[in-house]
C-alpha atoms as a PDB file:
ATOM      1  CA  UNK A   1      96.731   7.825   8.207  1.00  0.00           C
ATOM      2  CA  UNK A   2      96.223  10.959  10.490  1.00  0.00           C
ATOM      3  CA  UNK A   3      92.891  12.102  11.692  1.00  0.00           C
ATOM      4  CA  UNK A   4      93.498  15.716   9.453  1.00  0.00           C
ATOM      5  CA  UNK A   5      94.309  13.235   6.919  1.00  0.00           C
ATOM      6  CA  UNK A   6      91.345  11.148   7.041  1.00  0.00           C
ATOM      7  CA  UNK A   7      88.861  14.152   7.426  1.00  0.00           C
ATOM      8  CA  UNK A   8      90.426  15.821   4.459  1.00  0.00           C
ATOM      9  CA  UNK A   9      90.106  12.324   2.016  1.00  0.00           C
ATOM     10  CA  UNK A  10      86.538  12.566   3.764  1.00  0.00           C
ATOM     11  CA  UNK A  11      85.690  16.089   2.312  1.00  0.00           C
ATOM     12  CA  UNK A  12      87.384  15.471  -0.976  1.00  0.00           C
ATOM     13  CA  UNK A  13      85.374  12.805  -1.412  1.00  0.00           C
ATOM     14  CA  UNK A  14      82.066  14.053  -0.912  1.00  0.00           C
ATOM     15  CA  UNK A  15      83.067  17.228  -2.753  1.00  0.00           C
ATOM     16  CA  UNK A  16      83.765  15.316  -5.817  1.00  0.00           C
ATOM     17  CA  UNK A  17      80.452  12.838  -5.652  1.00  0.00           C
ATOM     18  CA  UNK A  18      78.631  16.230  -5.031  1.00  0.00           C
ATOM     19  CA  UNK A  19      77.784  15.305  -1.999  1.00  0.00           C
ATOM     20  CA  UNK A  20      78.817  18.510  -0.254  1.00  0.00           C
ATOM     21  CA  UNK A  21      77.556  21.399  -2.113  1.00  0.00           C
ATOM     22  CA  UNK A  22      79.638  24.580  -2.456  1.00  0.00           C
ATOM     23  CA  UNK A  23      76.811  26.690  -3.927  1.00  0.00           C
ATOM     24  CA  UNK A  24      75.059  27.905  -1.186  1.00  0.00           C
ATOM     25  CA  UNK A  25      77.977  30.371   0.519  1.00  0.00           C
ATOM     26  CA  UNK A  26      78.253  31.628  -3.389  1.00  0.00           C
ATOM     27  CA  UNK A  27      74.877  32.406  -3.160  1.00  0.00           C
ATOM     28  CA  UNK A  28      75.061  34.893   0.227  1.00  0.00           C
ATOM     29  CA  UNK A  29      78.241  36.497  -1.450  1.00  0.00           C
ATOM     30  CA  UNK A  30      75.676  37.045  -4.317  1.00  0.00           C
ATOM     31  CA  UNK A  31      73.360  38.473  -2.140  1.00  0.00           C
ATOM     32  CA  UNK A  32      75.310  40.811  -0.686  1.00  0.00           C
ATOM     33  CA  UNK A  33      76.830  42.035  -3.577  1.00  0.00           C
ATOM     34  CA  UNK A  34      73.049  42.405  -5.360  1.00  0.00           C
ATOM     35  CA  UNK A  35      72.275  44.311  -2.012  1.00  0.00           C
ATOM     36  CA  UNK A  36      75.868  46.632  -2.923  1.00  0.00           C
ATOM     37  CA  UNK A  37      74.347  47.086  -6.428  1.00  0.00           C
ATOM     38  CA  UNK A  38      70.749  48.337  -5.525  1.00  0.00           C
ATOM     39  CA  UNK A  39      72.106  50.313  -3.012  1.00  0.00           C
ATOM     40  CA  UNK A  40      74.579  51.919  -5.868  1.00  0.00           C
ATOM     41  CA  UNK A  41      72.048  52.399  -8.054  1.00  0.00           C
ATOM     42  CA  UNK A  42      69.766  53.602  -5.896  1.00  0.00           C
ATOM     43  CA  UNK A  43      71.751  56.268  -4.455  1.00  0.00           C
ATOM     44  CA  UNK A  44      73.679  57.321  -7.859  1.00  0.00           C
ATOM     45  CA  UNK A  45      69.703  57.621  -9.236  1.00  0.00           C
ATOM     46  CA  UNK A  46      68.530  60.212  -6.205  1.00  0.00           C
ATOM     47  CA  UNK A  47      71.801  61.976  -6.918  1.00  0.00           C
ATOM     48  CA  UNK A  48      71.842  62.485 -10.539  1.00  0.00           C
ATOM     49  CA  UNK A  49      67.656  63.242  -9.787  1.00  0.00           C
ATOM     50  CA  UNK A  50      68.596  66.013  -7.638  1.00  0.00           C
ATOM     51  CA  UNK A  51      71.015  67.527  -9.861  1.00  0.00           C
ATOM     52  CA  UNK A  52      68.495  67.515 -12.791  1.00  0.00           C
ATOM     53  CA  UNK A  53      66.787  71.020 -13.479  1.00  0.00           C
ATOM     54  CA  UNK A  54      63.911  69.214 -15.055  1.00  0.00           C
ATOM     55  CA  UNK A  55      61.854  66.131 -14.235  1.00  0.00           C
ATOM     56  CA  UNK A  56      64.537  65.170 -11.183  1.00  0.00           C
ATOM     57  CA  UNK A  57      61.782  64.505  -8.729  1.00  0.00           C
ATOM     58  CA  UNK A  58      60.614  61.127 -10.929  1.00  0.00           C
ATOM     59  CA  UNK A  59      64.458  60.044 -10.815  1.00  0.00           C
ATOM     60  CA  UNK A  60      64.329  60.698  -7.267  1.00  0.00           C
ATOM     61  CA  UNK A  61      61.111  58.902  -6.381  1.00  0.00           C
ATOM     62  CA  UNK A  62      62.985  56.421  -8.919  1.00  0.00           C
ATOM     63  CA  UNK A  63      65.830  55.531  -6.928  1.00  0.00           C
ATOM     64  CA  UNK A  64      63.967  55.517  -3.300  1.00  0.00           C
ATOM     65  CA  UNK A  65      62.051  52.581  -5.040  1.00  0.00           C
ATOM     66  CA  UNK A  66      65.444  51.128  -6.160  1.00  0.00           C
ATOM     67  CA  UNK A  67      67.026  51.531  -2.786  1.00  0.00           C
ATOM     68  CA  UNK A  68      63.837  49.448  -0.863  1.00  0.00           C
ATOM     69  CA  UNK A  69      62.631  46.937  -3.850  1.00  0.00           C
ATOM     70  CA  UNK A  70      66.023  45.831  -5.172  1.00  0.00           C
ATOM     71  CA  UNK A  71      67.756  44.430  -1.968  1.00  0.00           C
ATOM     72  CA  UNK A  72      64.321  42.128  -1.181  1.00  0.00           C
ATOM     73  CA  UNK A  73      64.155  41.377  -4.762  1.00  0.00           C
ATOM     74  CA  UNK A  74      68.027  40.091  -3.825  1.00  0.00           C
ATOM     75  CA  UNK A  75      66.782  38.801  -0.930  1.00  0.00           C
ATOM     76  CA  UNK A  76      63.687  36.720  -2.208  1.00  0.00           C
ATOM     77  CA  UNK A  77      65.654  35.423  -5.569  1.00  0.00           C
ATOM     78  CA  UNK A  78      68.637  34.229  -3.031  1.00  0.00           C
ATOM     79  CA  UNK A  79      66.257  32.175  -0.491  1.00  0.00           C
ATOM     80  CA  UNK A  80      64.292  30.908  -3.322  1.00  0.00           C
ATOM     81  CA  UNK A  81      67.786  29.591  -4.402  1.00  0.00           C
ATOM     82  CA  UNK A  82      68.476  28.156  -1.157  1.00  0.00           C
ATOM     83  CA  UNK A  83      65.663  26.230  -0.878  1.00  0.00           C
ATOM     84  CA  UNK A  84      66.797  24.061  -3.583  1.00  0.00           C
ATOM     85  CA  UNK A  85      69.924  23.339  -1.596  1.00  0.00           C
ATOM     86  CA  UNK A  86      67.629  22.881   1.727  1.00  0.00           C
ATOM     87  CA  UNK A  87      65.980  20.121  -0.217  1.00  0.00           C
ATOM     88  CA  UNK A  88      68.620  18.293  -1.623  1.00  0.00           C
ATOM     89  CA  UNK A  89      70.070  18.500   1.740  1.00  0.00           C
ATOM     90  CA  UNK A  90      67.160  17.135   3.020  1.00  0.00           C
ATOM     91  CA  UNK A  91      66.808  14.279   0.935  1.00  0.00           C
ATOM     92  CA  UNK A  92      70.027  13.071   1.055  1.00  0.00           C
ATOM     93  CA  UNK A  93      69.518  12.707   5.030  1.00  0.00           C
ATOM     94  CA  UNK A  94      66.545  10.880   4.549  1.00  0.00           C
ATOM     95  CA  UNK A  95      68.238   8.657   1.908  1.00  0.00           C
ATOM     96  CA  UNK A  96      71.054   8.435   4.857  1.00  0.00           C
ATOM     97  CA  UNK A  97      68.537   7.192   7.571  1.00  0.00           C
ATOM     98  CA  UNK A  98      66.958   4.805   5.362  1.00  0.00           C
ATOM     99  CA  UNK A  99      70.082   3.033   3.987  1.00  0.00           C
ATOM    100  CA  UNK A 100      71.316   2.844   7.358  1.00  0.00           C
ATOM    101  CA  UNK A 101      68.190   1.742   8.635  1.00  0.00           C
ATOM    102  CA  UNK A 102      68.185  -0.948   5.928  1.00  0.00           C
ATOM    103  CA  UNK A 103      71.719  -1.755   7.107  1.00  0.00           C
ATOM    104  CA  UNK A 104      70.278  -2.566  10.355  1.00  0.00           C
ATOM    105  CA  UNK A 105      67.698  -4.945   9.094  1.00  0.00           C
ATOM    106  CA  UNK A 106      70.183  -7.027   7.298  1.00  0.00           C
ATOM    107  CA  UNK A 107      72.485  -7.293  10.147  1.00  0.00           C
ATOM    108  CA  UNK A 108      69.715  -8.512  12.760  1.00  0.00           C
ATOM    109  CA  UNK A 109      68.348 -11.134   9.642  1.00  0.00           C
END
């Protein structure tokens, strides 16, 4: 079995026992595209503000708000999600170091 071969067996395999987790590059392209939205929004709101005759200035003030809250909002609901994955990440290295520290006890018994 080739090296390419082995490493790809090696990946399927910890994709499958959901050991390698997928989630967190989903969760940047969801960022980004939460970040696309606000700014969207934002903008088409300060637009359609300043072409009001009447009462534009709240839609303006509106979508300034928009354009500053909604890509931290993004930001803050994304790394909250993250963290999640940090942890798991986390503990499965510490579950790593402990069953091959365990490994290491049995071998010198």
């Amino acid at each position: 079995m080739s090296n390419n071969q082995k490493e790809l067996n090696d990946y399927l395999r910890e994709f499958v026992s959901f050991n390698k987790m997928i989630t967190p590059t989903i969760i940047k392209i969801i960022f980004w595209i939460g970040v696309a939205v606000s700014i969207f929004i934002g903008l088409s709101s300060i637009v359609s503000g300043m072409a009001a005759q009447f009462g534009g200035g709240f839609q303006v003030f509106f979508g300034l708000i928009i354009l500053v809250v909604g890509p931290l909002t993004s930001r803050v609901y994304c790394e909250l999600l993250i963290v999640i994955f940090k942890m798991h990440e986390s503990l499965n290295n510490i579950d790593n170091k402990l069953s091959s520290d365990s490994q290491q006890e049995i071998t010198e018994e």
